[in-house]
Protein backbone atom coordinates (compact mmCIF):
# COMPACT_ATOMS: atom_id res chain seq x y z
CA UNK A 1 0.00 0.00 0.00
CA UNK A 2 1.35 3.54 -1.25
CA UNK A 3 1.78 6.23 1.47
CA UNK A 4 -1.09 8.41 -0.70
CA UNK A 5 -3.04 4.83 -0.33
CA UNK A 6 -2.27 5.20 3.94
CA UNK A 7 -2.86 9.06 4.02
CA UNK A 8 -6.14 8.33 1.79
CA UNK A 9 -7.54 6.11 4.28
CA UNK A 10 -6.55 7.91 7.56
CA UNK A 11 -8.50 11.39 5.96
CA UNK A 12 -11.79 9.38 5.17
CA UNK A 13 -12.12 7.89 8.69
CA UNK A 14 -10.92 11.83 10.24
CA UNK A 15 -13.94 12.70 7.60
CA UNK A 16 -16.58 10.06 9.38
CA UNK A 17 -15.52 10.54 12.35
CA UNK A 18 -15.84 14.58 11.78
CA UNK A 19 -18.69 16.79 13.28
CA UNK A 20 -21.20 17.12 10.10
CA UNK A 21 -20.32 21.06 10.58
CA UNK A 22 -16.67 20.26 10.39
CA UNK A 23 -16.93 17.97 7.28
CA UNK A 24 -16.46 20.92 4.61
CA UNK A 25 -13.20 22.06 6.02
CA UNK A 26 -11.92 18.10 4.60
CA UNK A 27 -12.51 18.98 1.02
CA UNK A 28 -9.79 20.62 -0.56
CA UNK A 29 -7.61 18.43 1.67
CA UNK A 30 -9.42 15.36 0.09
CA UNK A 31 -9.42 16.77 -3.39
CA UNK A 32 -5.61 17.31 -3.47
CA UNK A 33 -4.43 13.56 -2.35
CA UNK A 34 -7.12 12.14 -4.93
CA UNK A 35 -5.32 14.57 -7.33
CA UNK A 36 -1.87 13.41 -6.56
CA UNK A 37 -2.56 9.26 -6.18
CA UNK A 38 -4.39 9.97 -9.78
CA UNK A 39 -1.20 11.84 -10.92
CA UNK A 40 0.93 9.14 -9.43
CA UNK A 41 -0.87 6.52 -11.35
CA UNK A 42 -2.40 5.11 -7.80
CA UNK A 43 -5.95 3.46 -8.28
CA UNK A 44 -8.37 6.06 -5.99
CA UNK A 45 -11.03 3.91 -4.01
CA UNK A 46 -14.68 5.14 -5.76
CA UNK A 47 -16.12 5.50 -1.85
CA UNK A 48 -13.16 8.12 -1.37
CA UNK A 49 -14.66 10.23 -4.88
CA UNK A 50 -18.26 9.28 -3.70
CA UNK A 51 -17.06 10.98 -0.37
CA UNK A 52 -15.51 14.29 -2.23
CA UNK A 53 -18.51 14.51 -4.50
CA UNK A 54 -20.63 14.60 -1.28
CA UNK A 55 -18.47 17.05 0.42
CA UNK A 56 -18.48 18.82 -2.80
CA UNK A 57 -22.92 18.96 -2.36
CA UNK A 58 -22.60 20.25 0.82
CA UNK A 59 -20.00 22.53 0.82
CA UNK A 60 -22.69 23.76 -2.55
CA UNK A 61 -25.85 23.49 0.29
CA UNK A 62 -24.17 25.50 2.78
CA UNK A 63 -23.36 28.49 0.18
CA UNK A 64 -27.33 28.77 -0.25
CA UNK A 65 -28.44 28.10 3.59
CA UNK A 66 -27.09 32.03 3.90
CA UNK A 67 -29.09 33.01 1.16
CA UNK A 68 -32.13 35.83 2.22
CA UNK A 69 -34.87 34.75 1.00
């Protein structure tokens, strides 16, 4: 197992483990190591993008649960 595999897998447990208001402050974190295992030629688990596309939709949510309406 690559280092990117190890660092991978310790980020999506400190992600479940995370307070749900705490979650968006993961994904730019996340979306970097998926960048560099992809760069690296490492295969990227589909739950870890499944878990950055639903940081992604809530990190979207949270911009419009400030709109005025």
């Amino acid at each position: 197992m690559s280092q990117n595999a190890k660092d991978l897998d310790a980020l999506v447990e400190e992600i479940e483990s995370a307070h749900a208001d705490a979650r968006l402050e993961f994904e730019a974190r996340l979306a970097r190591l998926i960048e560099d295992m992809e760069a690296n030629g490492d295969v990227v688990p589909a739950a870890a993008k499944d878990l950055h596309d639903d940081l992604v939709n809530e990190k979207i949510e949270a911009q419009f649960d400030n709109l005025p309406v």
